[in-house]
Protein backbone atom coordinates (compact mmCIF):
# COMPACT_ATOMS: atom_id res chain seq x y z
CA UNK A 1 90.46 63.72 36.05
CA UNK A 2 89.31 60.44 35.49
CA UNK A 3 85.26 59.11 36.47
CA UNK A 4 86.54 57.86 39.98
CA UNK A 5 87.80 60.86 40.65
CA UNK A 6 84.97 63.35 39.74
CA UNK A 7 82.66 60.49 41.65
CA UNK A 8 85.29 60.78 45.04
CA UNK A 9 85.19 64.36 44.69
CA UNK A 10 81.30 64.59 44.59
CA UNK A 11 81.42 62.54 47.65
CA UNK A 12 83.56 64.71 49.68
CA UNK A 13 81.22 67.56 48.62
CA UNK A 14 78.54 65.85 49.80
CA UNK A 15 80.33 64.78 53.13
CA UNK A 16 81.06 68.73 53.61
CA UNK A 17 77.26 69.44 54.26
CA UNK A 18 76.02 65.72 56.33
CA UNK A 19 78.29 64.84 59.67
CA UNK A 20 78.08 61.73 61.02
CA UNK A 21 76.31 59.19 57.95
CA UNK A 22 78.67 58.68 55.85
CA UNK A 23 77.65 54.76 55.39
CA UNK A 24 74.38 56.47 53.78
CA UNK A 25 76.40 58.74 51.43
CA UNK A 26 78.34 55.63 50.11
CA UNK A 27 75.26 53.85 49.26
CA UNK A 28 73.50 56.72 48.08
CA UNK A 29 76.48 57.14 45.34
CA UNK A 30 76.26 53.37 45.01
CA UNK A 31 72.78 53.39 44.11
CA UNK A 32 73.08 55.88 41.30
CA UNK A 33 76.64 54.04 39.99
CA UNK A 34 74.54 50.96 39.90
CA UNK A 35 71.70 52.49 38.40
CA UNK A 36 69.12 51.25 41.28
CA UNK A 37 67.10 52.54 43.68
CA UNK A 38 67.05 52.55 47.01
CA UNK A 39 64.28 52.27 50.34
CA UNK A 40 66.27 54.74 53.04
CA UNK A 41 64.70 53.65 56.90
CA UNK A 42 65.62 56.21 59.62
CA UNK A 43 64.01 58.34 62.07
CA UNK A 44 63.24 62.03 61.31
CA UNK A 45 66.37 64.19 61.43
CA UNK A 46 68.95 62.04 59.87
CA UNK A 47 69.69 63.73 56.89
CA UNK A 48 67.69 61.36 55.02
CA UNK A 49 66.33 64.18 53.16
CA UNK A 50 69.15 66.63 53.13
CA UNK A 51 71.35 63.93 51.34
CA UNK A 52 69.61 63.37 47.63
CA UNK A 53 69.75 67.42 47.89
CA UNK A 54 72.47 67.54 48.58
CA UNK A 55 73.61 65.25 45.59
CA UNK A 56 71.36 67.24 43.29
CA UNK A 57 72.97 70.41 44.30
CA UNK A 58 76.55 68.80 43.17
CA UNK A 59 75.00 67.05 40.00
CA UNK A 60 73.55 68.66 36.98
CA UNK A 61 69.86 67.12 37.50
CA UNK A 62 66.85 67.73 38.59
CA UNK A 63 65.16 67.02 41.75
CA UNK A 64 61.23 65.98 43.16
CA UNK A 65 60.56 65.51 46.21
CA UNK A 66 56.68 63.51 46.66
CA UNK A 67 55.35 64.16 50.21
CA UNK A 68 53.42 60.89 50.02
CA UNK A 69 50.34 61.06 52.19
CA UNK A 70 46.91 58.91 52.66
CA UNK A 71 44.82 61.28 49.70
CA UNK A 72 47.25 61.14 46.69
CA UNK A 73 46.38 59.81 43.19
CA UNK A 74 48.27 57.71 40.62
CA UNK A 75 48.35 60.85 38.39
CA UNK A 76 49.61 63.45 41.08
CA UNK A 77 53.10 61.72 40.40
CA UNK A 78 52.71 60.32 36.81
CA UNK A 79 51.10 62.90 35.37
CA UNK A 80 47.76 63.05 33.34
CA UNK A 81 46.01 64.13 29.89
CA UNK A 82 44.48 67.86 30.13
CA UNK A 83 42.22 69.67 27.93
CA UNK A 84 43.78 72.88 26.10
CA UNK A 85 41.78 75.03 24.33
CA UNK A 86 42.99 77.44 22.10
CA UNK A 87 41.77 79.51 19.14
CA UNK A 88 38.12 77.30 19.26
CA UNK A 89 40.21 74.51 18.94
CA UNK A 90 40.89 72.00 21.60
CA UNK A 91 43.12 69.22 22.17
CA UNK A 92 44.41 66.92 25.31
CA UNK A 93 48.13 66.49 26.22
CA UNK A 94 49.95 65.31 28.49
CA UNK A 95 51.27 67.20 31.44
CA UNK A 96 54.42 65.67 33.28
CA UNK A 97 54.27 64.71 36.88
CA UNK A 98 57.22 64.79 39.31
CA UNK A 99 58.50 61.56 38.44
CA UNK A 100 59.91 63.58 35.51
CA UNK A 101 62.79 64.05 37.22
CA UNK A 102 66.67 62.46 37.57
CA UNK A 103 66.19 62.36 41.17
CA UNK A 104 62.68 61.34 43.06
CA UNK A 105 62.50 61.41 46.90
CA UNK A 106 59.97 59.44 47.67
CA UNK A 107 59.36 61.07 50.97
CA UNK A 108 57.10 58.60 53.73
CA UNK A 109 56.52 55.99 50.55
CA UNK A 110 54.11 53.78 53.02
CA UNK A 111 51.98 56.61 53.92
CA UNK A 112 50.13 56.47 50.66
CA UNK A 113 47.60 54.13 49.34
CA UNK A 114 48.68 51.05 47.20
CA UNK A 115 47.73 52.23 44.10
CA UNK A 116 50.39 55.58 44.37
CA UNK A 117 53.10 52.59 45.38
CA UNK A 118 52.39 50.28 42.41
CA UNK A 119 52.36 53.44 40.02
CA UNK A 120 56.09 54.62 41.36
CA UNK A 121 57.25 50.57 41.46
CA UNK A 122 55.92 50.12 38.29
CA UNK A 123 58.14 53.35 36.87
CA UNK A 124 61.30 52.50 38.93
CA UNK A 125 60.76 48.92 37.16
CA UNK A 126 59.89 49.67 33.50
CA UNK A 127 61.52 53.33 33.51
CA UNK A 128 58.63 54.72 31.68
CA UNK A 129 54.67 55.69 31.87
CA UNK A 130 52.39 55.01 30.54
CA UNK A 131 49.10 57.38 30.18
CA UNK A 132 45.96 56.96 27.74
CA UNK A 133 47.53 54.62 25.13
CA UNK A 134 50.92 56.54 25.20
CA UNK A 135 54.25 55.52 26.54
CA UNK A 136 56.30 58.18 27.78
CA UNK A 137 60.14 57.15 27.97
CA UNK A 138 61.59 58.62 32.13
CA UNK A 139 64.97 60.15 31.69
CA UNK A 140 68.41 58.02 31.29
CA UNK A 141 69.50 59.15 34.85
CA UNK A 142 66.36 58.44 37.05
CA UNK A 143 66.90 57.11 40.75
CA UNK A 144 64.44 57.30 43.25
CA UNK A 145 65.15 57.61 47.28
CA UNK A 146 62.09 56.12 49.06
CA UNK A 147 62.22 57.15 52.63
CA UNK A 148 59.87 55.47 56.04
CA UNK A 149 60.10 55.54 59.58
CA UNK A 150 60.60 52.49 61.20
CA UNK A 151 58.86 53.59 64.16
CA UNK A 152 55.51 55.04 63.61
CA UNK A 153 53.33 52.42 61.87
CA UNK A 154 50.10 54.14 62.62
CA UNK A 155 48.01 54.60 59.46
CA UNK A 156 50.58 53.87 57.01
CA UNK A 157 50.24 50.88 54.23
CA UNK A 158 53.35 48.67 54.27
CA UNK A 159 55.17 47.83 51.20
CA UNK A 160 54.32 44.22 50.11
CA UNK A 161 57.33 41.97 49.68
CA UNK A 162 57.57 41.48 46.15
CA UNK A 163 57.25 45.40 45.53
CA UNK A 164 60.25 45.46 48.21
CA UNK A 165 61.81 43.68 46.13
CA UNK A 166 62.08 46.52 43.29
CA UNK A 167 64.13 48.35 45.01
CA UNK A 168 68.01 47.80 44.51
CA UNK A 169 69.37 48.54 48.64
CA UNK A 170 67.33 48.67 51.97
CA UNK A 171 69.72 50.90 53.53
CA UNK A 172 69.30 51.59 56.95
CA UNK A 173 69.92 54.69 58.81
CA UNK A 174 71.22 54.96 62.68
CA UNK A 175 71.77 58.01 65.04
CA UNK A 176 75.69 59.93 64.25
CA UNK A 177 78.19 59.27 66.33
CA UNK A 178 78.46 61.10 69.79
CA UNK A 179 81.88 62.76 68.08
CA UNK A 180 79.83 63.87 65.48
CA UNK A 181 77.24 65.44 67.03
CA UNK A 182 79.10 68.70 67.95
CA UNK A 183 80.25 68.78 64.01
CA UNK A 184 76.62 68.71 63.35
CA UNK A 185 75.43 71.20 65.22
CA UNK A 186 78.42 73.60 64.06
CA UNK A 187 77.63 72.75 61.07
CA UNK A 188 73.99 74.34 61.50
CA UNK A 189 75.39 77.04 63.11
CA UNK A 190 77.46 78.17 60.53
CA UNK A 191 74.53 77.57 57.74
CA UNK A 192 72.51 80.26 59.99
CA UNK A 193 75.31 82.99 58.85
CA UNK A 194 74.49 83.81 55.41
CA UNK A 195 70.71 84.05 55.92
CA UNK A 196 71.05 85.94 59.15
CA UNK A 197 73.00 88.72 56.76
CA UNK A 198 70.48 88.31 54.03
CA UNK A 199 73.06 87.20 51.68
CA UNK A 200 71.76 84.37 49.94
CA UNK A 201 73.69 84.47 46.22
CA UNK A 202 76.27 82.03 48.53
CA UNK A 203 79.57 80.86 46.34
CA UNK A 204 78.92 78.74 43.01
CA UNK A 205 79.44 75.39 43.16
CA UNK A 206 80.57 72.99 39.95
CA UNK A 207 77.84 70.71 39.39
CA UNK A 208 79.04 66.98 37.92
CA UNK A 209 77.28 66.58 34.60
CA UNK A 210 75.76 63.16 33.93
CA UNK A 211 77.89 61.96 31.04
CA UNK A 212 80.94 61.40 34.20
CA UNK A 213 78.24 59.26 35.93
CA UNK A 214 77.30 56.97 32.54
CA UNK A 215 81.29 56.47 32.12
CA UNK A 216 81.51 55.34 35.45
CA UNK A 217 78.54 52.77 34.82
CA UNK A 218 81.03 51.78 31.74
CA UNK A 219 83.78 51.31 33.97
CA UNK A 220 81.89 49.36 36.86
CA UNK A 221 80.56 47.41 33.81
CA UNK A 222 83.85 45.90 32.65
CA UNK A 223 84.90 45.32 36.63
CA UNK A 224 85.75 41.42 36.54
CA UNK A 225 83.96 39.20 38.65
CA UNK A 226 86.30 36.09 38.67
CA UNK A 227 84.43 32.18 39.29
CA UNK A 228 85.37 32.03 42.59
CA UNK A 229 83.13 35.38 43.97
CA UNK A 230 80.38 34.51 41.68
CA UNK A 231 79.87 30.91 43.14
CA UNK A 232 80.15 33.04 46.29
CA UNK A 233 77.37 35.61 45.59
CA UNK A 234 75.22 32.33 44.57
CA UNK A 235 76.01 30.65 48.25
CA UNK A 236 74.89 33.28 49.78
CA UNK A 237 72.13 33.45 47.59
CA UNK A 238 70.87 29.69 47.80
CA UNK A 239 71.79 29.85 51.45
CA UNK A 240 68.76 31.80 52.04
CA UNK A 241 67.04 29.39 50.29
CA UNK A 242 67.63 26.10 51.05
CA UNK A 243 69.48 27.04 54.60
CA UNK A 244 69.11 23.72 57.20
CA UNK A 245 72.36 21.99 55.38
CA UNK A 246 74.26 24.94 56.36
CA UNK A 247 73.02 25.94 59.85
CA UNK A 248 70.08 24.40 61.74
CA UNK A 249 69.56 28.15 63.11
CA UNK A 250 69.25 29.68 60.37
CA UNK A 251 66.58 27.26 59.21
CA UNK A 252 64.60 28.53 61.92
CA UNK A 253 64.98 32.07 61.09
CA UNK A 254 64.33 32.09 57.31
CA UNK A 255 60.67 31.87 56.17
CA UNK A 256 61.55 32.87 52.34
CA UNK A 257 64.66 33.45 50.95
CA UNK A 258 66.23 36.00 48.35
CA UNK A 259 64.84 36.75 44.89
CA UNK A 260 67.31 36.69 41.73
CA UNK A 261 66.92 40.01 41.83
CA UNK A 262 69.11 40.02 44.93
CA UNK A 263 72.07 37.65 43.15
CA UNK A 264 72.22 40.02 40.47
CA UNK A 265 71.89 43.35 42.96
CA UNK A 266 74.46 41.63 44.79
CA UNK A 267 76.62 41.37 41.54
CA UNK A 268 75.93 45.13 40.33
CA UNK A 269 76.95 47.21 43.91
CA UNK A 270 79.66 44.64 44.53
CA UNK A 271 81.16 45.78 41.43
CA UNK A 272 80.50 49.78 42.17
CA UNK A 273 81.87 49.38 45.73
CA UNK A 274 84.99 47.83 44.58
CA UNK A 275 84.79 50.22 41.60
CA UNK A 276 84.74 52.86 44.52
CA UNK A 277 88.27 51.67 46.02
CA UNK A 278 90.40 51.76 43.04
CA UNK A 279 89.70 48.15 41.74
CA UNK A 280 88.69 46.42 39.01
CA UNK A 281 88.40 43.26 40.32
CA UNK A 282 85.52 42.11 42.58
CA UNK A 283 87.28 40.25 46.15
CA UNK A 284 84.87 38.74 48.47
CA UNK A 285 84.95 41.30 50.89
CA UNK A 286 83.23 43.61 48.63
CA UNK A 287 79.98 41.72 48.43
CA UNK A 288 80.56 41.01 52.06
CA UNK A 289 80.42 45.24 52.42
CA UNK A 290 77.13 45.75 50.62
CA UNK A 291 75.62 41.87 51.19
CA UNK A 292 73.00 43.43 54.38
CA UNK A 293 71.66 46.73 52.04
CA UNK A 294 70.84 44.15 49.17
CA UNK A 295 69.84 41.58 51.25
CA UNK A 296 68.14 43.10 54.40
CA UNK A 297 64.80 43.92 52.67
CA UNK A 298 64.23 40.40 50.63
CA UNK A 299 64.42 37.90 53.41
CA UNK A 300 61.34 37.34 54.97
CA UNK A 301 61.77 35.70 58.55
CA UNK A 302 59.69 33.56 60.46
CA UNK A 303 57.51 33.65 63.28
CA UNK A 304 60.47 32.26 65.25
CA UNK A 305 62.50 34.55 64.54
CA UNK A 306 60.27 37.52 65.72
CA UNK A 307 59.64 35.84 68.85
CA UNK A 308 63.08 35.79 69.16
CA UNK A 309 63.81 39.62 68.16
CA UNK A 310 65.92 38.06 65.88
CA UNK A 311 66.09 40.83 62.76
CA UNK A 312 67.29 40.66 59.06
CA UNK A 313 71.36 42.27 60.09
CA UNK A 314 71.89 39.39 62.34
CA UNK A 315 70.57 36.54 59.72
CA UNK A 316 73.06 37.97 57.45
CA UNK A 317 76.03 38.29 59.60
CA UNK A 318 75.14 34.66 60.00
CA UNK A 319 75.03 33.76 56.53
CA UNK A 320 78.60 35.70 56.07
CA UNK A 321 80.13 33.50 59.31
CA UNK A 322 78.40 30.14 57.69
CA UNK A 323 78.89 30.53 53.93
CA UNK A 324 82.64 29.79 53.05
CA UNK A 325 84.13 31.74 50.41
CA UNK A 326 84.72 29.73 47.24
């Protein structure tokens, strides 16, 4: 089997055990194909949770999940130097803390202070940590899954903007389908079975080793992006920046436009998504697919906008109806 398929395959395993979000699963996969990380927004109960274990269940690596909360430390997710003494003879070293791990949820990221948030940005960024003078290296496959409510803003501490920006996809998270929600209760139904008969040894399942998800990343690497879509990605780009030549509307709407970090996002999941159909070409409706996860969480609107209850989704499908394709 080749990389796509082992990658489509872990996809459909993953789609056996969450109804009804599939859009998540895609960027989930598209996260860790790009090698990014991603900010998940959804109410409780949408499988925000149950999807990163569900893709550690189906991929040989190891899982954390931080419950961040208002009294955690730097070093309760970094790790720190302890004293061990042994034989009269004693000595500090460094004990790992769940970042440590392939796969970090991040679980309520803005309910802890801003130190915790600039100690996991600063590891997602630099993919390392470092603790009394010594650097220690994170693992090769390392992708964090940040999760927040969108509704209940009560003691929490909001991500600044330019830490937003760390993070590779905003990817925002809706209620099923009502078609789906009868699957989805089924589906917990039928997950009751096994523990109601005490039999929990359940069947094995193959787990994807790692080395299939660096050879996709080799693949999605030599995915050609022709002159035309990369003039495109930079429209889009600069029309967040410089937007009143374009549309007078949307010079009302933007306050601050996108980073270069979101040209070259755009760039890297435009090449896994079309990497994900069977291409190895990038067409402009691939960045138009995955243009609102990259964008969504580095445009900052304006007051006008607000007043206006005009949010980040519809800027962008404006920018997609204004923009022409090179």
């Amino acid at each position: 089997m080749s990389a796509r398929d082992d990658v489509l395959k872990l996809k459909a395993a993953i789609g056996e055990s969450i109804v009804g979000q599939e859009r998540m699963i895609e960027r989930l996969l598209l996260g860790l194909l790009a090698d990014g990380h991603l900010l998940v927004e959804g109410l409780p109960g949408l499988a925000k949770t149950r999807a990163i274990k569900s893709l550690a269940k189906h991929l040989e690596a190891k899982l954390s999940r931080i419950q961040f909360t208002p009294d955690l430390l730097p070093a309760d997710i970094t790790g720190s130097e302890i004293y061990f003494s042994e034989a009269g003879k004693g000595e500090f070293r460094f004990q790992q803390g769940p970042l440590f791990a392939n796969l970090i949820l991040a679980d309520e990221v803005n309910r802890s202070p801003a130190k915790v948030q600039a100690a996991l940005l600063e590891a997602m960024e630099e993919r390392q940590i470092t603790v009394g003078g010594t650097t220690h290296p994170l693992p090769r496959l390392f992708l964090v899954m940040a999760t927040q409510n969108p509704i209940e803003q009560e003691g929490t501490y909001p991500l600044p903007e330019a830490q937003m920006d760390r993070f590779l996809m905003h990817v925002s998270v809706g209620y099923p389908e009502t078609s789906a929600e009868g699957d989805i209760v089924r589906l917990a139904r039928s997950e009751e079975a096994p523990a109601a008969d005490g039999d929990h040894a359940g069947a094995a399942t193959s787990r994807l080793s790692p080395d299939i998800v660096f050879a996709a990343r080799s693949e999605i690497h030599a995915v050609q992006v022709s002159e035309a879509v990369e003039q495109y990605i930079v429209a889009l780009v600069q029309a967040t920046r410089a937007p009143a030549p374009i549309d007078k509307d949307l010079a009302q709407w933007i306050q601050v436009g996108v980073s270069p970090r979101g040209s070259i996002g755009l760039d890297k999941v435009a090449r896994a998504f079309a990497w994900l159909q069977g291409r190895d070409y990038v067409a402009p409706e691939d960045v138009q697919a995955v243009v609102h996860e990259v964008f969504r969480h580095r445009l900052i609107l304006s007051y006008e906008a607000h007043a206006a209850r005009i949010d980040a989704d519809t800027v962008i499908d404006r920018l997609i109806q204004k923009v022409a394709v090179a």
